[in-house]
N, C-alpha and C. Protein backbone atom coordinates (compact mmCIF):
# COMPACT_ATOMS: atom_id res chain seq x y z
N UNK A 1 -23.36 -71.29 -3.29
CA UNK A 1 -22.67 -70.48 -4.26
C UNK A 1 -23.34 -69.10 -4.40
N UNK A 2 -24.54 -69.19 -4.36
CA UNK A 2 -25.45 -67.86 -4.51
C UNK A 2 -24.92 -66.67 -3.46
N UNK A 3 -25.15 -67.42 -2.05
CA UNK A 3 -24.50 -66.79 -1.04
C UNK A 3 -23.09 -66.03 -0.98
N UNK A 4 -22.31 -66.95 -1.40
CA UNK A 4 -21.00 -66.50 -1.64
C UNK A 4 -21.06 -65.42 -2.66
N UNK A 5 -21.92 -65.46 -3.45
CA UNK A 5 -21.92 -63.80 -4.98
C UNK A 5 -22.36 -62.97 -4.41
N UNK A 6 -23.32 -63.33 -4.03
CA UNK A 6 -24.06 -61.99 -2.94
C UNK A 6 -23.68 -61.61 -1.87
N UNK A 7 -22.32 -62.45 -1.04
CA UNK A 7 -22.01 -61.66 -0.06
C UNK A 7 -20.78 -60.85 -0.80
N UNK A 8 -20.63 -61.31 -2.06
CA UNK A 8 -18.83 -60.65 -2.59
C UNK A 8 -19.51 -59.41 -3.39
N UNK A 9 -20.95 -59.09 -3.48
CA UNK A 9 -21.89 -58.16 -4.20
C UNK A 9 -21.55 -57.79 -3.27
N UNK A 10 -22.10 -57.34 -2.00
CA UNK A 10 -22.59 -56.58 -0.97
C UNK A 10 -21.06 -55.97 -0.38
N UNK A 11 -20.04 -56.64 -0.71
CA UNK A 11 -18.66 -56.48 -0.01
C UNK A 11 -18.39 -55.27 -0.94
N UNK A 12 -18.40 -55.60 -2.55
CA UNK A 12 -18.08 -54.67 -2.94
C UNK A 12 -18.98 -53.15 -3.40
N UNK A 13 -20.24 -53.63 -2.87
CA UNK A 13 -21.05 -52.16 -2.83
C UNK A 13 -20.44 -51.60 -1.68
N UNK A 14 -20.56 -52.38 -0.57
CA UNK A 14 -20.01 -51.41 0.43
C UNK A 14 -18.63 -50.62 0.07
N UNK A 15 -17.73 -51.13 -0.29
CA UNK A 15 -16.64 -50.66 -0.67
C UNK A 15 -16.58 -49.89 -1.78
N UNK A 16 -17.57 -49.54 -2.29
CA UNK A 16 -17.59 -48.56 -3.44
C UNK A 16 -18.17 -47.52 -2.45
N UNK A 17 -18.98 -47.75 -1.58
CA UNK A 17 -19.81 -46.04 -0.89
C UNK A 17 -18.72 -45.91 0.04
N UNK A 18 -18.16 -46.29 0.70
CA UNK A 18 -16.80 -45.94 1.56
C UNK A 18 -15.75 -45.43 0.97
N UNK A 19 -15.38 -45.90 -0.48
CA UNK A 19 -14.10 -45.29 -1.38
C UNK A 19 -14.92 -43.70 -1.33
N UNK A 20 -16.63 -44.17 -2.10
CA UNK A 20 -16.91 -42.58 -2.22
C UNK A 20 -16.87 -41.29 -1.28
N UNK A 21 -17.19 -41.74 0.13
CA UNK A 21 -16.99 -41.10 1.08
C UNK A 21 -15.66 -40.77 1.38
N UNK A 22 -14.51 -41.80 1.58
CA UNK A 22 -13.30 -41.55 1.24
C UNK A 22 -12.65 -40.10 0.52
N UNK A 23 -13.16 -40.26 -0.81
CA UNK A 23 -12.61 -39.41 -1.90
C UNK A 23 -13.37 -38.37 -1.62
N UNK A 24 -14.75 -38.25 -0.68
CA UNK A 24 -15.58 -37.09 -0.70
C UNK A 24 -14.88 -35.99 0.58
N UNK A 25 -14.62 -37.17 1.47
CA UNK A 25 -13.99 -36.31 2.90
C UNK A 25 -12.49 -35.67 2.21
N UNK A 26 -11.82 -36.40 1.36
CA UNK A 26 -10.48 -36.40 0.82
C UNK A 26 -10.72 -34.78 0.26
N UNK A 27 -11.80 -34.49 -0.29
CA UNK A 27 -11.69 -33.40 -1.59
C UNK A 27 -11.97 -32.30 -0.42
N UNK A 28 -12.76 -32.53 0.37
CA UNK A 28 -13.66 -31.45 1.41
C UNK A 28 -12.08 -30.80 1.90
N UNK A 29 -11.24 -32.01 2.21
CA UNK A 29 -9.96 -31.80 3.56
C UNK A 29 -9.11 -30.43 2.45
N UNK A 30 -8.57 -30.94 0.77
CA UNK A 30 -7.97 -30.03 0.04
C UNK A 30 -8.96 -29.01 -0.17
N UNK A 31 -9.96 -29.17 -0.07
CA UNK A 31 -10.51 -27.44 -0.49
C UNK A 31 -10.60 -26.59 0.71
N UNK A 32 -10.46 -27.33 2.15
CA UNK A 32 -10.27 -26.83 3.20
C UNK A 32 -9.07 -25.93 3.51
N UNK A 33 -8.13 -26.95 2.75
CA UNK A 33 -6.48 -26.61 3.10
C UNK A 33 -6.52 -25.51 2.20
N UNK A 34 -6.87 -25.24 1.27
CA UNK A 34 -6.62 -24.54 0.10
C UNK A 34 -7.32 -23.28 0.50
N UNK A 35 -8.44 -22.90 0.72
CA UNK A 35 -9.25 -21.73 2.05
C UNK A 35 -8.25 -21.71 2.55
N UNK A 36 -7.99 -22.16 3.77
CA UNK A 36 -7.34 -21.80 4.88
C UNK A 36 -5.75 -21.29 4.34
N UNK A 37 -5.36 -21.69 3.37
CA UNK A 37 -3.93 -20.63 2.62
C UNK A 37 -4.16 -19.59 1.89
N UNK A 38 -5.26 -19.83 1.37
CA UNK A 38 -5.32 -18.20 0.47
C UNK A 38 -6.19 -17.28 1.53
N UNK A 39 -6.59 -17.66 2.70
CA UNK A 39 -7.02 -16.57 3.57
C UNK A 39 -5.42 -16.19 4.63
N UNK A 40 -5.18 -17.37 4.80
CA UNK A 40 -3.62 -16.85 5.19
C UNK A 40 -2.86 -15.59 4.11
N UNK A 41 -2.60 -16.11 2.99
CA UNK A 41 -2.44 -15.17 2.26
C UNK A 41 -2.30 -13.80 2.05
N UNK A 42 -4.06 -14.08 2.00
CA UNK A 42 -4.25 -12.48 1.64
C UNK A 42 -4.66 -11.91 3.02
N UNK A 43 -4.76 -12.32 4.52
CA UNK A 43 -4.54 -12.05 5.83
C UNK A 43 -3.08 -11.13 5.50
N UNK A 44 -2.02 -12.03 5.34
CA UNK A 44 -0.76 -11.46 5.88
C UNK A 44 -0.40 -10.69 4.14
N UNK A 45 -0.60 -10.05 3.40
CA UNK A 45 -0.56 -9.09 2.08
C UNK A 45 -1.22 -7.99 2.90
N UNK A 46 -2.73 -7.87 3.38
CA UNK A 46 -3.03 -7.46 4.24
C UNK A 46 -2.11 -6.48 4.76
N UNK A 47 -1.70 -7.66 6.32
CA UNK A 47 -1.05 -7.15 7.03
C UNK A 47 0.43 -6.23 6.74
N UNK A 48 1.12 -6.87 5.88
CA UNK A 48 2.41 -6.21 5.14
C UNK A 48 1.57 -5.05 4.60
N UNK A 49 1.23 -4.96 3.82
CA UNK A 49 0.26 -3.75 2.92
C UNK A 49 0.23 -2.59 4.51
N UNK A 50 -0.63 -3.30 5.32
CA UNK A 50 -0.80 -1.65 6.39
C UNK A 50 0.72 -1.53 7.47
N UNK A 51 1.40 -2.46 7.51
CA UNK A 51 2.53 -2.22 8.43
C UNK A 51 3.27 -1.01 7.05
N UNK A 52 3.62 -1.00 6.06
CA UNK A 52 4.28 -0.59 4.74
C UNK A 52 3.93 0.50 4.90
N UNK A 53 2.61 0.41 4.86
CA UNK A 53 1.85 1.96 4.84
C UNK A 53 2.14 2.60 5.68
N UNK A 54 2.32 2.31 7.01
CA UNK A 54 2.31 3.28 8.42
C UNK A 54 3.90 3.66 8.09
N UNK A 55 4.61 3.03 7.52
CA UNK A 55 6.28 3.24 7.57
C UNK A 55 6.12 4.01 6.70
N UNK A 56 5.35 4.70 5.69
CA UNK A 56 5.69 5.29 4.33
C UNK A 56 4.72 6.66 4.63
N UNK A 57 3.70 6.33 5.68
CA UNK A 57 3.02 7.60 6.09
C UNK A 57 3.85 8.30 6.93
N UNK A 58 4.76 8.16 7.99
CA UNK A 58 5.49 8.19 8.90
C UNK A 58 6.70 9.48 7.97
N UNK A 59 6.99 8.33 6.88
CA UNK A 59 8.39 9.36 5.86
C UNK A 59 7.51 10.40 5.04
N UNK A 60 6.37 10.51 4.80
CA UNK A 60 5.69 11.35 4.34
C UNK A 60 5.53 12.47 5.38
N UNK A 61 5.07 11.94 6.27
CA UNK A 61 5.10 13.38 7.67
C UNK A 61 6.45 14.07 7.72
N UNK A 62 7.26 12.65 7.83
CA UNK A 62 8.75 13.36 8.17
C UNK A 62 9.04 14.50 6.87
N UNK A 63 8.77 14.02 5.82
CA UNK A 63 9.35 15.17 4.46
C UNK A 63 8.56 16.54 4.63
N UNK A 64 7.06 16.32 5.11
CA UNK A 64 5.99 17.25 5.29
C UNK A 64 7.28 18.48 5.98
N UNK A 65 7.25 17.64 7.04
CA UNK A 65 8.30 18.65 7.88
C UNK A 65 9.03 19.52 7.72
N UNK A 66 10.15 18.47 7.51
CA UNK A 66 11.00 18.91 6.42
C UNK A 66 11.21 20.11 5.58
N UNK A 67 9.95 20.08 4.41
CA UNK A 67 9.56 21.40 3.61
C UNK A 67 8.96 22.56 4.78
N UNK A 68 8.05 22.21 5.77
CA UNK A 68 8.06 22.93 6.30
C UNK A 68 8.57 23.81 7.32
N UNK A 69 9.37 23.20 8.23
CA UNK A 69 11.01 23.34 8.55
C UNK A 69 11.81 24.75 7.60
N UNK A 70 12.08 23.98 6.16
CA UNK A 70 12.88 25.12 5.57
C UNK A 70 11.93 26.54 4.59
N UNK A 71 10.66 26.42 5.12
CA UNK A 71 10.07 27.59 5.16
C UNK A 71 10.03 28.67 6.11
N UNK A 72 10.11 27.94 7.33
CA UNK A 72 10.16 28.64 8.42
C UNK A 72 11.54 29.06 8.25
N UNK A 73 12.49 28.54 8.12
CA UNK A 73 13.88 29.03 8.46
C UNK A 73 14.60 30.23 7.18
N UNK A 74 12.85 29.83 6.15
CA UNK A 74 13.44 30.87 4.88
C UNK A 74 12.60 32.30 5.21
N UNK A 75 11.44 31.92 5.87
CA UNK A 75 10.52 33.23 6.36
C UNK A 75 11.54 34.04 7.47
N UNK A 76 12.26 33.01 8.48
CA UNK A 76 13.24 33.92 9.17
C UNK A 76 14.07 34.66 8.79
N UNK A 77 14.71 34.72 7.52
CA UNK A 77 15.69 35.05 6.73
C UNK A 77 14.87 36.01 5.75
N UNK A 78 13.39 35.99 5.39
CA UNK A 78 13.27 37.15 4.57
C UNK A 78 11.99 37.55 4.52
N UNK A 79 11.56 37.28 5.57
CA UNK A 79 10.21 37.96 5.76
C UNK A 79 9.26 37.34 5.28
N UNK A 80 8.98 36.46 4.07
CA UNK A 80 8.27 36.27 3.03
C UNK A 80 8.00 34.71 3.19
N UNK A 81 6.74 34.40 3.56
CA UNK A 81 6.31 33.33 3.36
C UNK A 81 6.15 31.87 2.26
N UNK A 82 6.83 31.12 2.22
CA UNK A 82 6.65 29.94 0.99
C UNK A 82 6.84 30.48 -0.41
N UNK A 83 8.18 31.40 0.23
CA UNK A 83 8.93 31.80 -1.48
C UNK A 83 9.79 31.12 -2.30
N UNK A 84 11.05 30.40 -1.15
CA UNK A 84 11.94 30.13 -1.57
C UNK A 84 11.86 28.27 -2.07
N UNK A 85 12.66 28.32 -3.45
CA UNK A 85 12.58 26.46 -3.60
C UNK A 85 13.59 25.70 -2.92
N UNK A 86 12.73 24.43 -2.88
CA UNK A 86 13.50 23.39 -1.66
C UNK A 86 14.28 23.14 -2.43
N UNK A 87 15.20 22.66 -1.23
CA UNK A 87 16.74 21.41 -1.78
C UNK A 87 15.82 20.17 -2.43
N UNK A 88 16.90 20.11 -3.45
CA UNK A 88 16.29 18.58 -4.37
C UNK A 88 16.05 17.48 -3.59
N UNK A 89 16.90 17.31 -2.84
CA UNK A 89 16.90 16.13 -1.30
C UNK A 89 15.53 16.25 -0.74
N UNK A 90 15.36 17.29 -0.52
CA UNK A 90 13.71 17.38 0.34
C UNK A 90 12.38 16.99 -0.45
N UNK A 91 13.00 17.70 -1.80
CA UNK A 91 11.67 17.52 -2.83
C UNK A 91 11.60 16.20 -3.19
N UNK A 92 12.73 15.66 -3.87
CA UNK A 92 12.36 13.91 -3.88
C UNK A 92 11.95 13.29 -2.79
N UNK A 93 12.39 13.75 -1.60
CA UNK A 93 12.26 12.61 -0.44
C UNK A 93 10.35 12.62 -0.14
N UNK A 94 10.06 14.00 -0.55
CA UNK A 94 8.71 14.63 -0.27
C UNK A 94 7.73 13.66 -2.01
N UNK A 95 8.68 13.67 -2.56
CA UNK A 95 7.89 12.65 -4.27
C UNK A 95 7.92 11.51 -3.89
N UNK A 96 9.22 10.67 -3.67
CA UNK A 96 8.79 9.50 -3.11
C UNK A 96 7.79 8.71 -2.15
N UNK A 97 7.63 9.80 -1.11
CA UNK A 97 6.75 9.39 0.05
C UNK A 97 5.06 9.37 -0.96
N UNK A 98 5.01 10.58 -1.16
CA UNK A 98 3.61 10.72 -2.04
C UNK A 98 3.18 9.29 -2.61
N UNK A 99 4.05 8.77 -3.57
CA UNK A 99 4.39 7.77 -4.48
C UNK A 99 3.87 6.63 -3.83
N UNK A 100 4.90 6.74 -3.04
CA UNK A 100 4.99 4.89 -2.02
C UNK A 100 3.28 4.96 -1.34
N UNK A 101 3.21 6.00 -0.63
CA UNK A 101 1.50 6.42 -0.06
C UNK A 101 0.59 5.86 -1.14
N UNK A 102 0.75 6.15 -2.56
CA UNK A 102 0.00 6.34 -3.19
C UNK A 102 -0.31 4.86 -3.78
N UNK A 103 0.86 4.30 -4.13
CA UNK A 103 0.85 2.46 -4.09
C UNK A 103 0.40 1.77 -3.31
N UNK A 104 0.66 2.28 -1.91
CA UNK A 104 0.45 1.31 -1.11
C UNK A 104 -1.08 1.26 -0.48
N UNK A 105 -1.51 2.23 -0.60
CA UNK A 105 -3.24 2.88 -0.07
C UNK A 105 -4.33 1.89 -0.98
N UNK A 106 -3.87 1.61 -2.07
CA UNK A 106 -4.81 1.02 -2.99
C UNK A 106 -4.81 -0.37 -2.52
N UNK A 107 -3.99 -1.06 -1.76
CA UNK A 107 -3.92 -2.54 -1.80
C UNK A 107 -4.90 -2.57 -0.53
N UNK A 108 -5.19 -1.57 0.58
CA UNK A 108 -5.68 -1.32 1.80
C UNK A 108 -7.50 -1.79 1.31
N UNK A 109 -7.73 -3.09 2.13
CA UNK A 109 -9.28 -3.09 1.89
C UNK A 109 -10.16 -1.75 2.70
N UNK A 110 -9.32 -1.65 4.20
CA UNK A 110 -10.55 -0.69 5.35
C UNK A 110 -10.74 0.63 4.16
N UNK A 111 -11.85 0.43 3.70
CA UNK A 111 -12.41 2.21 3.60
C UNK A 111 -11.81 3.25 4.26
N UNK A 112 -11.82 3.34 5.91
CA UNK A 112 -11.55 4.21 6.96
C UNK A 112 -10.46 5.13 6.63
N UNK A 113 -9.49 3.73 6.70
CA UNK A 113 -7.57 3.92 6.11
C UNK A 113 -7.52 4.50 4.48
N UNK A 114 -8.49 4.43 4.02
CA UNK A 114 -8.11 5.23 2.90
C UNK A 114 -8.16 6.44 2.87
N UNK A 115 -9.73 6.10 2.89
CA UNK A 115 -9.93 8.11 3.75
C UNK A 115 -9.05 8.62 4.49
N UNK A 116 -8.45 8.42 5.84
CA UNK A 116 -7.36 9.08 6.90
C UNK A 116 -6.30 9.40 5.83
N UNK A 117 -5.84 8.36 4.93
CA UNK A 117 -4.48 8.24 4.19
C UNK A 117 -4.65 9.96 3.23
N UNK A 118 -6.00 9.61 1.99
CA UNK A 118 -6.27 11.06 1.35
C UNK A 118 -5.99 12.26 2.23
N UNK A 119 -7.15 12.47 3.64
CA UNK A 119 -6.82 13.21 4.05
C UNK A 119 -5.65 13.88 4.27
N UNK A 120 -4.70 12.89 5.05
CA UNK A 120 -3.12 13.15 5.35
C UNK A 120 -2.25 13.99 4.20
N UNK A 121 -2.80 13.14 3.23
CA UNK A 121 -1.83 13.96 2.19
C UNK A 121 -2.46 15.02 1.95
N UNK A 122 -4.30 15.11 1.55
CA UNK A 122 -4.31 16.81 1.42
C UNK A 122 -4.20 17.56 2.37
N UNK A 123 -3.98 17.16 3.82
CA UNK A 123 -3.48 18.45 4.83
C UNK A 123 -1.66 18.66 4.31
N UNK A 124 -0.91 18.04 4.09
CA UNK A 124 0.33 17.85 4.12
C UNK A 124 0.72 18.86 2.98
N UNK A 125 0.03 18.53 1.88
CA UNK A 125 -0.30 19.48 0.90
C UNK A 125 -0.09 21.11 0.84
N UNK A 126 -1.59 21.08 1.56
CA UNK A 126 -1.93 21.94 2.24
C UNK A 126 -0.84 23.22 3.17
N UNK A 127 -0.06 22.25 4.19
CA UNK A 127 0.59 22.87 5.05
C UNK A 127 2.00 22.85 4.23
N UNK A 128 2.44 22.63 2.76
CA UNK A 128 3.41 23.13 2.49
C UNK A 128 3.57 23.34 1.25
N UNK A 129 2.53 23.86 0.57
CA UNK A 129 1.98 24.78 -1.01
C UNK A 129 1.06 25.19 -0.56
N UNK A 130 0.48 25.31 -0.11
CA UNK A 130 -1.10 26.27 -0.48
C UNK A 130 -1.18 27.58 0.94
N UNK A 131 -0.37 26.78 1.86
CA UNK A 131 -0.58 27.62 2.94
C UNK A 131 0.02 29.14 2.88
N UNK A 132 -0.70 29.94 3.02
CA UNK A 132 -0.07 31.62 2.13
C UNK A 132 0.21 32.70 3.59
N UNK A 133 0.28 31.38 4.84
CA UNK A 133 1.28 32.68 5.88
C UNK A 133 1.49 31.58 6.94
N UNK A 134 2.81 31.80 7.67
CA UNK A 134 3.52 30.73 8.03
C UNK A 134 2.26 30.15 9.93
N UNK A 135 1.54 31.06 9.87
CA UNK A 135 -0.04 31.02 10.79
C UNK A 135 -0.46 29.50 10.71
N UNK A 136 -0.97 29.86 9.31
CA UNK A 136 -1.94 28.94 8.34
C UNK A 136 -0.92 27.70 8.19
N UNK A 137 0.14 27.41 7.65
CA UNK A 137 1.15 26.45 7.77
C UNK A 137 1.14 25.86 8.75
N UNK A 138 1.44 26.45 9.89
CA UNK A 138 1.59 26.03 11.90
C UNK A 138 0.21 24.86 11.70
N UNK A 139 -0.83 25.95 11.95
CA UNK A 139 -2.01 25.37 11.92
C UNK A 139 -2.13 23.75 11.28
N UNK A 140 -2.20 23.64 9.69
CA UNK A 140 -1.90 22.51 9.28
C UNK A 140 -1.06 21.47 9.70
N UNK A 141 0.37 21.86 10.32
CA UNK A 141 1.06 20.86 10.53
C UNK A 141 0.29 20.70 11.92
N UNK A 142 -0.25 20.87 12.95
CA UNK A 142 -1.14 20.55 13.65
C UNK A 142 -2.24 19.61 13.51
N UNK A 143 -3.16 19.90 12.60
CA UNK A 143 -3.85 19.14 11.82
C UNK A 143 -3.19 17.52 11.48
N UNK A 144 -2.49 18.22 10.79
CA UNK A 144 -1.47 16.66 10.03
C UNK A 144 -1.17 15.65 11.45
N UNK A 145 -0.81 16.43 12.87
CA UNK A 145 -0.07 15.97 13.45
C UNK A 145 -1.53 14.71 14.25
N UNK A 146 -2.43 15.31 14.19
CA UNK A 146 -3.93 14.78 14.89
C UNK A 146 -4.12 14.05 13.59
N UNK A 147 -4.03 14.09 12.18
CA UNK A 147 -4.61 12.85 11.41
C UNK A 147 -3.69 11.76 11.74
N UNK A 148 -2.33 11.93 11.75
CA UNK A 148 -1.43 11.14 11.70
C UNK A 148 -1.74 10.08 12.90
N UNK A 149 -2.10 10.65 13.97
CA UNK A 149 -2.24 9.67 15.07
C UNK A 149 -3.63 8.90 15.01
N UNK A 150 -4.54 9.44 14.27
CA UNK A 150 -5.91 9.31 13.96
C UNK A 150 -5.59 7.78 13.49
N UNK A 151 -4.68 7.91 12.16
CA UNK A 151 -4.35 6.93 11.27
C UNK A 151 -3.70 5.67 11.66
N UNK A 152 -2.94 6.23 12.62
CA UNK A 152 -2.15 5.49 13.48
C UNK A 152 -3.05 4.43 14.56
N UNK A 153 -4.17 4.78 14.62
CA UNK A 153 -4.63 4.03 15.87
C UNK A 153 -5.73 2.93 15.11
N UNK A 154 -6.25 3.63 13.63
CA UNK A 154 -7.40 2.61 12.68
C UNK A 154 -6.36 1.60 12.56
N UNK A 155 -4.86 2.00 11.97
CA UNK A 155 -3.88 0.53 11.40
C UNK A 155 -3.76 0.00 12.56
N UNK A 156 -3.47 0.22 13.35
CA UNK A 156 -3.49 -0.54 14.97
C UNK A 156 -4.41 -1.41 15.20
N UNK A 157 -5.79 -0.57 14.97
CA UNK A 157 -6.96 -1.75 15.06
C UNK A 157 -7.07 -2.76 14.03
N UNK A 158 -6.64 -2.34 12.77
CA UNK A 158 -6.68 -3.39 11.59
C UNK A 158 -5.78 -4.43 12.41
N UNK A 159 -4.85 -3.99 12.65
CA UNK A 159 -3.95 -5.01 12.55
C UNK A 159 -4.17 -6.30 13.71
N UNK A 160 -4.41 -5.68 14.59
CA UNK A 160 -4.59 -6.76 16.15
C UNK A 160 -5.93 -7.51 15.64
N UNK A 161 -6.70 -6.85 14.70
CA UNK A 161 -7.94 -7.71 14.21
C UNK A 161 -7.38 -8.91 13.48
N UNK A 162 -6.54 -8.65 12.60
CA UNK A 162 -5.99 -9.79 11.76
C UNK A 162 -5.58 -10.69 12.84
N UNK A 163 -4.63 -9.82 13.77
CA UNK A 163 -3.75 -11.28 14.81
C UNK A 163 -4.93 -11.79 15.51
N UNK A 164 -6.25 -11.29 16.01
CA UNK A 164 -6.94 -12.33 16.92
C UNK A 164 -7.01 -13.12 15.86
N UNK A 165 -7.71 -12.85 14.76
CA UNK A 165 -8.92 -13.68 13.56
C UNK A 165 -7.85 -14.85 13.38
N UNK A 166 -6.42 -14.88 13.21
CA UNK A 166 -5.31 -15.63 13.28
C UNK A 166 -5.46 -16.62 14.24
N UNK A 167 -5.84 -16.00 15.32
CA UNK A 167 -5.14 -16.34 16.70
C UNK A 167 -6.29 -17.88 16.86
N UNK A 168 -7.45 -17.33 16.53
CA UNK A 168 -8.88 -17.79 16.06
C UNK A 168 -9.08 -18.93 15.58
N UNK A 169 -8.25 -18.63 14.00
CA UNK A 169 -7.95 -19.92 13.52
C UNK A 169 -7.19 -20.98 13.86
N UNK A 170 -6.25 -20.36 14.73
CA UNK A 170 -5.01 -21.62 14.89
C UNK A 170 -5.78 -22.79 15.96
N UNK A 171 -6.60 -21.61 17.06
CA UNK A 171 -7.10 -22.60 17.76
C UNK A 171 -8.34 -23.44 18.09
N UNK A 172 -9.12 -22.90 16.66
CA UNK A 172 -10.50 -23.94 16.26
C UNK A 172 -9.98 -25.21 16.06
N UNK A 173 -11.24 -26.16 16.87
CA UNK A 173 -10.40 -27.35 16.77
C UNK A 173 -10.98 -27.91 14.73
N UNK A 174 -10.21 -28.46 14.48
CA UNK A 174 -10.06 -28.99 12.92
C UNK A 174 -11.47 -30.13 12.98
N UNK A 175 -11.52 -30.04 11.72
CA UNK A 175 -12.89 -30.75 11.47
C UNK A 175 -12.68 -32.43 11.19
């Protein structure tokens, strides 16, 4: 009889450190799963965040233009450099972009991309208020045209970084 208690002791110690291990591997697996989604997550917020951005830097150049475009075509017409006011169309399209830039830059972790982003807008600025002869304007949109690609090639690298680090995860083998 002794035997029989002590082997139904020993049955159920064992089965208490196996449940524990059980419930221990069990908790490890959800806090695993739970990592591995909120880095998914904020991976692809991330990624939306700088694809957004390059589309909203892109309409920001384009408006840059734009204003600068109908300076040139107002200096042809009167001699006089960054006199005349834009069509409302240009000026909102030129507020919005600012705007959307300006939302969307903050969600951006790279340092780099922020900096390029400031820059962009104070050349853009630059090349269509401050510039005081259509020289100095040229010049800037030049400028703008070398940050823009500058900018263009850091989100590029952000981004293919995310898809390996992705690529990375999918194919570590699981624990």
């Amino acid at each position: 009889m002794f035997m029989l208690l002590l082997g139904s002791a020993i049955t159920v110690f064992i089965g208490a450190i196996e449940n524990r291990r059980t419930l221990k591997r069990d908790r490890e697996a959800r806090e695993d799963a739970r990592r591995d989604k909120l880095l998914e997550y904020l991976n692809e917020f991330q990624r939306d965040s700088l694809v957004q951005l390059q589309e909203a830097m892109f309409e920001l150049g384009r408006a840059t233009t734009l204003i600068h475009m109908h300076n040139k075509r107002s200096y042809a017409k009167t001699g006089e450099w960054h006199q005349q006011m834009y069509p409302e169309e240009i000026n909102e399209r030129e507020r919005a972009a600012h705007g959307r830039t300006a939302m969307l830059v903050v969600r951006v972790r790279d340092d780099k991309v922020r900096e390029l982003v400031q820059e962009f807008k104070d050349i853009a600025i630059q090349a269509t208020m401050s510039s005081e002869s259509k020289e100095e304007a040229d010049r800037r949109m030049r400028q703008l045209q070398k940050k823009h690609v500058e900018m263009n090639q850091r989100i590029g690298e952000l981004l293919r970084t995310l898809h390996d680090e992705e690529t990375k995860m999918l194919e570590a083998p699981k624990k």
